[in-house]
Protein backbone atom coordinates (compact mmCIF):
# COMPACT_ATOMS: atom_id res chain seq x y z
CA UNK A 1 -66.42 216.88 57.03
CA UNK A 2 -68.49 216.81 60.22
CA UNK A 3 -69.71 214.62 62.31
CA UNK A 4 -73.43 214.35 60.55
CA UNK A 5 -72.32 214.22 57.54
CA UNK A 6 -69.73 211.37 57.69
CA UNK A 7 -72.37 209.28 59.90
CA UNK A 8 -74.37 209.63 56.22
CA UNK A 9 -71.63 208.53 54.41
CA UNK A 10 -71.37 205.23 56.56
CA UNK A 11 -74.90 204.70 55.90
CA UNK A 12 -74.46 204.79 52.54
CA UNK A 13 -71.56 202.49 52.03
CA UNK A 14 -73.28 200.32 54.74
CA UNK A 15 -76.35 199.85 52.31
CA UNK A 16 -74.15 199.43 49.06
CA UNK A 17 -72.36 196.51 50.69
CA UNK A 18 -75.86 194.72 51.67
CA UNK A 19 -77.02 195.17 48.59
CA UNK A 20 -73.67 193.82 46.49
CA UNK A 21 -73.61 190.92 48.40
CA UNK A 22 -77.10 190.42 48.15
CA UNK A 23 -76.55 190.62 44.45
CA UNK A 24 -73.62 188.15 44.62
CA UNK A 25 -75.75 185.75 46.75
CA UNK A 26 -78.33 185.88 43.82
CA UNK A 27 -76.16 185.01 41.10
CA UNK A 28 -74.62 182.05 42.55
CA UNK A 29 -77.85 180.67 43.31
CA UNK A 30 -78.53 181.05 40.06
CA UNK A 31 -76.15 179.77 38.79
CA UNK A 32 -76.30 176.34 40.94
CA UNK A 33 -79.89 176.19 40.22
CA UNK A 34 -79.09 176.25 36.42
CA UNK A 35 -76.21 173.77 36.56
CA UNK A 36 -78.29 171.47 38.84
CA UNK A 37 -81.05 171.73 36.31
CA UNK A 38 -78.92 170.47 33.34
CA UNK A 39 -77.31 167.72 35.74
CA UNK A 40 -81.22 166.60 36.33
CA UNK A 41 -81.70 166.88 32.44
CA UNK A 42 -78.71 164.74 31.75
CA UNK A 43 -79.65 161.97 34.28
CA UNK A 44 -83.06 162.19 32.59
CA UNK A 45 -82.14 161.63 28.95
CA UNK A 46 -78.86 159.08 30.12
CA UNK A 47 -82.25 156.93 31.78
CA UNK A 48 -84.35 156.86 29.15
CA UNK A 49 -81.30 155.14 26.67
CA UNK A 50 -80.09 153.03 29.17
CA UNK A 51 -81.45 150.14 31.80
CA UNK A 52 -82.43 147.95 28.79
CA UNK A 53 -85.60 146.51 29.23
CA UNK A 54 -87.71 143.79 27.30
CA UNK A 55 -91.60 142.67 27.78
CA UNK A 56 -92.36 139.13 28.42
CA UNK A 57 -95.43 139.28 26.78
CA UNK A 58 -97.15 137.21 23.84
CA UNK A 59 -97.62 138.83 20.73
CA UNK A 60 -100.30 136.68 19.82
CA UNK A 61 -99.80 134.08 17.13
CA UNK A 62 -98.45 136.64 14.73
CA UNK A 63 -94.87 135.01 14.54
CA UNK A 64 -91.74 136.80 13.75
CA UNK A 65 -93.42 140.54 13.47
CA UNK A 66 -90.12 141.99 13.52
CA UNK A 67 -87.09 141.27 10.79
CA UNK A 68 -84.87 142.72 8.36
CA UNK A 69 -86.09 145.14 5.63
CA UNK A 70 -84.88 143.57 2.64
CA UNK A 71 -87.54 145.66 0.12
CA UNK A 72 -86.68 148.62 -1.91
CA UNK A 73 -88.93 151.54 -3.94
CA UNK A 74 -86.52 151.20 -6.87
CA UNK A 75 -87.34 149.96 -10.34
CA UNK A 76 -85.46 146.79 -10.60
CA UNK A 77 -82.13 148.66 -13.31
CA UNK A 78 -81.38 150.62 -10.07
CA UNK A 79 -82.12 148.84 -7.53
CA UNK A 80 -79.61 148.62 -5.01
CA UNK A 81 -81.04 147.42 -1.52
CA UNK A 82 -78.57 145.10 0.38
CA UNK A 83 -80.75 142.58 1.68
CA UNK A 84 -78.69 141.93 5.04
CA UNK A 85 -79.94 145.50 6.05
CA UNK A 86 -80.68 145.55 9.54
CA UNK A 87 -84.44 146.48 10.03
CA UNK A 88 -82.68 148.58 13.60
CA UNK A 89 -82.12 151.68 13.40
CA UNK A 90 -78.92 152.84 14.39
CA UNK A 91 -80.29 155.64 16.36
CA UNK A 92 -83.44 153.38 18.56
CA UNK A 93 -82.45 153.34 22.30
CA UNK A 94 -80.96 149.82 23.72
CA UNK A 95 -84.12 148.37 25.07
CA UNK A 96 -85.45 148.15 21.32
CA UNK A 97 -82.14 148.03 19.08
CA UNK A 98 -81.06 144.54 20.81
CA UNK A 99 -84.62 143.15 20.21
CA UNK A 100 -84.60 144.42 16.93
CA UNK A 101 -81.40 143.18 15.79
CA UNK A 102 -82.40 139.31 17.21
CA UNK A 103 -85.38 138.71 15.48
CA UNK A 104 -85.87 136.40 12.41
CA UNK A 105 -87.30 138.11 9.20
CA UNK A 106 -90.51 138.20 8.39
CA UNK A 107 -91.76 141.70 7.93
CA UNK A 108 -91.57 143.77 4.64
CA UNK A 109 -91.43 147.19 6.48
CA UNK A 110 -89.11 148.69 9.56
CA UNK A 111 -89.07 146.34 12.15
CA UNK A 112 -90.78 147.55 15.04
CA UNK A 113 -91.18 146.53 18.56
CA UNK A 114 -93.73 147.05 20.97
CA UNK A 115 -93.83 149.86 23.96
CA UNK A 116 -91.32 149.07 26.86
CA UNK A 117 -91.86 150.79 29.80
CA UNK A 118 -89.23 151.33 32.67
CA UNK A 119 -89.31 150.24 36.01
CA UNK A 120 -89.60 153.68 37.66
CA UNK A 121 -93.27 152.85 37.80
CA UNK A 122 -92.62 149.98 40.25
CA UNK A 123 -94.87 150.37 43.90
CA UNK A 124 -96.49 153.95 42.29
CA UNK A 125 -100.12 153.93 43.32
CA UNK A 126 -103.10 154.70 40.82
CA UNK A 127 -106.86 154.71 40.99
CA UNK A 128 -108.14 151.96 38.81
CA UNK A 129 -111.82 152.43 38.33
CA UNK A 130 -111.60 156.19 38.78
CA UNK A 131 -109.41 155.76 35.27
CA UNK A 132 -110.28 153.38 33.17
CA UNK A 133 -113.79 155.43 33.93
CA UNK A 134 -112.38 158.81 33.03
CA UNK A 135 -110.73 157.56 30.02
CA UNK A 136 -113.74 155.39 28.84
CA UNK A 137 -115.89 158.44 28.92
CA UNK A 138 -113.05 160.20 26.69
CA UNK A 139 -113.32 157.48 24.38
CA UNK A 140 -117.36 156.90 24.34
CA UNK A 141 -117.24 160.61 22.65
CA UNK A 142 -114.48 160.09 20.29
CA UNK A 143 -112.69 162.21 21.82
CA UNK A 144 -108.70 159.98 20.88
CA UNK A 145 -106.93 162.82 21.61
CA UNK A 146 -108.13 163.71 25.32
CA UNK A 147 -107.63 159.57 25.24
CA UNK A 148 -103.60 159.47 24.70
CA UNK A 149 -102.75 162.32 26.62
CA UNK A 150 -104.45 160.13 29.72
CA UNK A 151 -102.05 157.18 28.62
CA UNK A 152 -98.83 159.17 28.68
CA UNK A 153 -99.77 160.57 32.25
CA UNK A 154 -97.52 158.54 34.76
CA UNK A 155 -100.67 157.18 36.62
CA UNK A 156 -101.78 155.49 33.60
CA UNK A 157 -98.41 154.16 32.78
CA UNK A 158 -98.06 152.81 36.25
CA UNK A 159 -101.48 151.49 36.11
CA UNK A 160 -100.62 149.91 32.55
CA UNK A 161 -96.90 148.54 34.02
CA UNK A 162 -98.51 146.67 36.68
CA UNK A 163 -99.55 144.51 34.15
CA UNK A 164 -96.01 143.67 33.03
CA UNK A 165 -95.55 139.92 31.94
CA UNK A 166 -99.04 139.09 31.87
CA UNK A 167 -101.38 139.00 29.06
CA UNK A 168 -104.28 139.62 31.71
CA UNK A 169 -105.95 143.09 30.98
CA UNK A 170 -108.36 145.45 33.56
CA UNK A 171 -111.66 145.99 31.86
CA UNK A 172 -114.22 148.29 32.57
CA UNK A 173 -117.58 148.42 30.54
CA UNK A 174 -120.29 145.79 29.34
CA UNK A 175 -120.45 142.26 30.72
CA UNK A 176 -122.25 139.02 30.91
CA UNK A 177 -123.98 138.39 34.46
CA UNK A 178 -120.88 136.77 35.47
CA UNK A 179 -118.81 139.48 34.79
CA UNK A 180 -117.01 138.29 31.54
CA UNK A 181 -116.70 141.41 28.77
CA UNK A 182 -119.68 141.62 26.57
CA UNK A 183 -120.86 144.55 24.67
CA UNK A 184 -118.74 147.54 24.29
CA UNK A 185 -116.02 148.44 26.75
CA UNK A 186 -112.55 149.64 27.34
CA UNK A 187 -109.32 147.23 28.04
CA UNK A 188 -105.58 148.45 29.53
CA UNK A 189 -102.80 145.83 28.57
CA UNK A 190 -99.12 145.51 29.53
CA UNK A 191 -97.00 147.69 27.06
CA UNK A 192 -99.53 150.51 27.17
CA UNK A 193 -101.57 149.05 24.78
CA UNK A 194 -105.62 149.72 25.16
CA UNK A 195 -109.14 148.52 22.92
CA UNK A 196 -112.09 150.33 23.14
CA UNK A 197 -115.28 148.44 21.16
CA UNK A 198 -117.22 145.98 21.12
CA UNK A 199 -116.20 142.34 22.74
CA UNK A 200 -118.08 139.00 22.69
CA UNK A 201 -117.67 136.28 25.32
CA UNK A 202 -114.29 137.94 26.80
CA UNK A 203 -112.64 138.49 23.62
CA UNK A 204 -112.67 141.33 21.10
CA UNK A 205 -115.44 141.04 18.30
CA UNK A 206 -117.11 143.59 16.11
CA UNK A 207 -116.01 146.77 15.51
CA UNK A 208 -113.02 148.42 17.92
CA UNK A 209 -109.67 150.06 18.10
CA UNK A 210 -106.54 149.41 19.51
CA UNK A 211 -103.80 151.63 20.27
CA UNK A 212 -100.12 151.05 21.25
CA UNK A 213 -98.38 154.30 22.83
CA UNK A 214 -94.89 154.85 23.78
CA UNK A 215 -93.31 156.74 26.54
CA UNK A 216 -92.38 159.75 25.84
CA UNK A 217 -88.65 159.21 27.13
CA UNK A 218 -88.31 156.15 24.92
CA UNK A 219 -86.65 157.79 21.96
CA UNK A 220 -87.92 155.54 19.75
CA UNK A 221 -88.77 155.57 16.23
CA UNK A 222 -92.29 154.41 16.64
CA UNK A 223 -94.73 156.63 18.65
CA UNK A 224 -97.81 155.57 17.86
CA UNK A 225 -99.02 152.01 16.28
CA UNK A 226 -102.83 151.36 16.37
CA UNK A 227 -105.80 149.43 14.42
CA UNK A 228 -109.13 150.55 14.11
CA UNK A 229 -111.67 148.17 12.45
CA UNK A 230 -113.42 144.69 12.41
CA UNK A 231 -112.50 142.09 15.07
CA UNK A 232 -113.06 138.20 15.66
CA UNK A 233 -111.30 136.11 17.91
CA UNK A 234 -109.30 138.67 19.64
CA UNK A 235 -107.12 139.71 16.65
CA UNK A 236 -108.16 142.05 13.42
CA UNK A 237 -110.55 139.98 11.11
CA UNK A 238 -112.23 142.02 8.76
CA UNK A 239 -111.63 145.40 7.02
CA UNK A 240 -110.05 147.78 8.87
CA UNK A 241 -106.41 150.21 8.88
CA UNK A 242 -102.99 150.22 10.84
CA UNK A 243 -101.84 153.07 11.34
CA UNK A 244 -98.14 154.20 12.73
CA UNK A 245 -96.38 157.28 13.75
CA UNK A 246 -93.30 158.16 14.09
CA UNK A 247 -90.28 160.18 15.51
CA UNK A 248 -88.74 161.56 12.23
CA UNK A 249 -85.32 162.72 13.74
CA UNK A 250 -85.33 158.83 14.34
CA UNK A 251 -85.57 157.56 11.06
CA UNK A 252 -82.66 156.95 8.62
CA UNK A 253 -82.96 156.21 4.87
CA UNK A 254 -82.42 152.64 4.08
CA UNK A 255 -85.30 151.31 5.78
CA UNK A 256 -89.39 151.64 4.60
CA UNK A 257 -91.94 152.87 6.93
CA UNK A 258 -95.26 151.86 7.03
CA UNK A 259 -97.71 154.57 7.67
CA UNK A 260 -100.48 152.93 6.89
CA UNK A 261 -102.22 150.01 5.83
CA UNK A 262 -106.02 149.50 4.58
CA UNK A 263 -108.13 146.40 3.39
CA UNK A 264 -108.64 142.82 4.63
CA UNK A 265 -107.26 141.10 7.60
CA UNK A 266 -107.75 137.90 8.68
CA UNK A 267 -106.29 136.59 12.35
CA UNK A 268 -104.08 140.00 12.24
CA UNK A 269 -102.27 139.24 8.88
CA UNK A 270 -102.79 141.35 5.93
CA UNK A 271 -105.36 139.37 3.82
CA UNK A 272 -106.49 140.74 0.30
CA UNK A 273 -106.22 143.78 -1.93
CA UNK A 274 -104.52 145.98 -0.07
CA UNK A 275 -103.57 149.45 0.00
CA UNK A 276 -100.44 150.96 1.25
CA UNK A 277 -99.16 154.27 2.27
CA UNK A 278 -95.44 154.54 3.70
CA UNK A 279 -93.15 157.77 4.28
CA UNK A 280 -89.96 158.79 4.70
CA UNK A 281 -88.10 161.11 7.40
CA UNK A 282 -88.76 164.00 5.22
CA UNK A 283 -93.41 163.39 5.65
CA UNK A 284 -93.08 162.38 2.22
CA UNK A 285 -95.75 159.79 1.89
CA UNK A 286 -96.12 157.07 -1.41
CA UNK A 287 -99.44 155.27 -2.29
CA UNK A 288 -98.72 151.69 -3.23
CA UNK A 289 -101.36 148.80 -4.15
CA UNK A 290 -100.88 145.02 -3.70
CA UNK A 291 -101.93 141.58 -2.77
CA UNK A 292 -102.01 139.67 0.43
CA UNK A 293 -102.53 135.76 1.24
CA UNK A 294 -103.09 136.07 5.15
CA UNK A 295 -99.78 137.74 5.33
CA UNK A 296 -97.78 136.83 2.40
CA UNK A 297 -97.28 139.19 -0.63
CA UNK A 298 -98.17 138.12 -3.49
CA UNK A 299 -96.15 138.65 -6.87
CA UNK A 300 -97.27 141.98 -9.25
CA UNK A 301 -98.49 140.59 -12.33
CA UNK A 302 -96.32 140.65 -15.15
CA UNK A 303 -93.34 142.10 -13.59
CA UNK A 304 -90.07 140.66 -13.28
CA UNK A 305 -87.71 140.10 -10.32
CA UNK A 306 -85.14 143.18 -9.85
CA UNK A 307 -81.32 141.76 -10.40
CA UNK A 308 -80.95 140.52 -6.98
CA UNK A 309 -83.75 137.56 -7.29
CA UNK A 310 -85.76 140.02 -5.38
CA UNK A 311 -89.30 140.09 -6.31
CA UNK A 312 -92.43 143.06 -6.80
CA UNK A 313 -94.84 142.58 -4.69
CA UNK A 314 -96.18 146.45 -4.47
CA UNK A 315 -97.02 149.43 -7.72
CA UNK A 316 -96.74 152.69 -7.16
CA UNK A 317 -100.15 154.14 -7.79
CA UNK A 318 -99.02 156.99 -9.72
CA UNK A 319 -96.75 154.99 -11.57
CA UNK A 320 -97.63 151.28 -11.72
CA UNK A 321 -94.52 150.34 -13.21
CA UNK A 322 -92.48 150.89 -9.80
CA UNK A 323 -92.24 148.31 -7.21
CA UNK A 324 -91.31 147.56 -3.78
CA UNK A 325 -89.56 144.64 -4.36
CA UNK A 326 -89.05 141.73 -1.28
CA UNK A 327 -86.78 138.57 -0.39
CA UNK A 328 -89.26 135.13 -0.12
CA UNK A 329 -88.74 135.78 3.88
CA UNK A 330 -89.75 139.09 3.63
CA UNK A 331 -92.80 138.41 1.44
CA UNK A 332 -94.15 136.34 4.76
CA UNK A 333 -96.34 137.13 8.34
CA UNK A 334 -96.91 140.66 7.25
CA UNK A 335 -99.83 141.97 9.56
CA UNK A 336 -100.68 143.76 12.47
CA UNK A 337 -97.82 143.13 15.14
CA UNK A 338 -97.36 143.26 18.73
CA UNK A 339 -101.23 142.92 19.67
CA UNK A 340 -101.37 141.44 23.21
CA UNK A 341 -104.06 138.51 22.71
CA UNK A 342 -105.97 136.01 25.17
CA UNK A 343 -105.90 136.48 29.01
CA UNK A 344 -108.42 137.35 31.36
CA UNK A 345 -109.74 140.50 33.53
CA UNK A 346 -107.64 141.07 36.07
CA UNK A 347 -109.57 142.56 39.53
């Protein structure tokens, strides 16, 4: 071999070795990228269950919104409900299961809690007016959806947690000459909770909607919970619907979930004939009818208590003779929960 042609051959090997460590280089950058990824991922989702939280805030005068379910969808030969169920799921997060599990009965469905949001939104900096105008015009043309993926954008969460412990609420819309809501605007509340309608002397009257979102690291059940209908006196009064959503993965099978909920209401409780849809983890949905005395079930006529004293307070519409039968707690304060009331407009 001469001299030329073993200077080539250096070249050559030269080059290989550049690029094989180049290519070893790459691949352990890779791989620290990808195992830094899934550490980020894992501090993430270990967050979002843990740091238990709670929110200080009034519920209005709807007392004892969450409790035990203690109803079942059997006829009364098979039914078999225990009624020291726990309304809390054994899969909802720790800043809603210990809240949960507390409470005193006093609701016929799951026992739901409202949003908590984490402290990671302490000191962040939002733009008031610019949002509560960019959302109102979102709501002003119906558009809801444009509407709650604004309140699951950080800024709105932060703008929503500054809030916390307060029933005091930023307004922006309508108002009398001295500035108190009158007409038709848009409120944010603690707990990302938000109204858009029509108010009356600085509360909520006429016709509006209400929606309470949760965080999309909460790994809740619920994920959605709103009303949409009449108003007086800062709570539902009227005809109207409540509506929820929820995670299914999160459900379990013992426990009844309210989807939704139509007819009277009077001061948030269920008040009247009143129509019922609930589903299961599967989207199965049932259609149910019964009666409501400003919260409390009434009994179905002519049907009997199941074998555990329980008693039928809902009929299956395709089959009237099923029933959802309830304990005399869990016949009581049935309504609209969680609805941050009273307060004023906070600058």
């Amino acid at each position: 071999m001469n001299k030329e042609e073993k200077i080539k051959v250096a070249i050559t090997a030269g080059v290989a070795s550049v690029i094989l460590l180049i290519l070893v280089l790459f691949l352990a950058l890779s791989g620290k990228k990808g195992n830094d990824e899934e550490r980020m991922n894992e501090n993430i989702t270990d967050y979002a269950g843990s740091n238990q939280a709670s929110t200080d805030v009034s519920a209005g005068d709807l007392g004892g919104s969450a409790a035990s379910t203690e109803s079942s969808a059997e006829s009364p030969a098979n039914s078999s409900a225990d009624s020291s169920t726990s309304a809390a799921s054994v899969t909802a997060t720790s800043e809603y299961k210990d809240t949960a599990k507390n409470s005193v009965s006093g609701n016929s469905f799951y026992a739901t809690n409202t949003a908590v949001l984490k402290d990671v939104y302490k000191g962040m900096k939002y733009d008031l007016n610019a949002q509560m105008q960019e959302m109102y015009a979102y709501w002003a043309d119906g558009n809801t959806e444009a509407v709650r993926e604004l309140a699951h954008l950080e800024r709105f969460e932060a703008m929503s947690y500054s809030l916390s412990g307060s029933n005091d609420f930023f307004y922006y819309g309508d108002t009398t000459g001295d500035g108190v809501p009158n007409g038709t605007g848009l409120a944010v509340y603690a707990g990302d909770q938000y109204y858009f309608g029509e108010w009356s002397e600085g509360v909520r009257s006429g016709n509006g909607t209400w929606f309470s979102f949760y965080p999309n690291y909460s790994q809740y059940v619920v994920k959605e919970h709103m009303y949409t209908g009449e108003w007086a006196g800062d709570l539902p009064n009227g005809q109207g619907q409540e509506h929820y959503d929820y995670v299914s993965e999160y459900m379990n099978d013992a426990d009844i979930y309210l989807q939704n909920a139509i007819g009277g209401f009077k001061d948030g409780y269920y008040n009247g004939d009143m129509y019922i849809i609930t589903v299961n983890k599967n989207g199965d949905a049932s259609e149910w009818d019964g009666t409501c005395n400003r919260g409390t079930w009434e009994q179905v006529l002519h049907a009997s208590l199941d074998t555990k004293g329980k008693i039928p307070v809902l009929s299956l519409k395709e089959d009237p003779e099923r029933h959802v039968y309830m304990t005399k707690e869990g016949l009581k304060n049935n309504g609209v929960s969680g609805i941050i009331t009273g307060g004023n407009v906070r600058k």
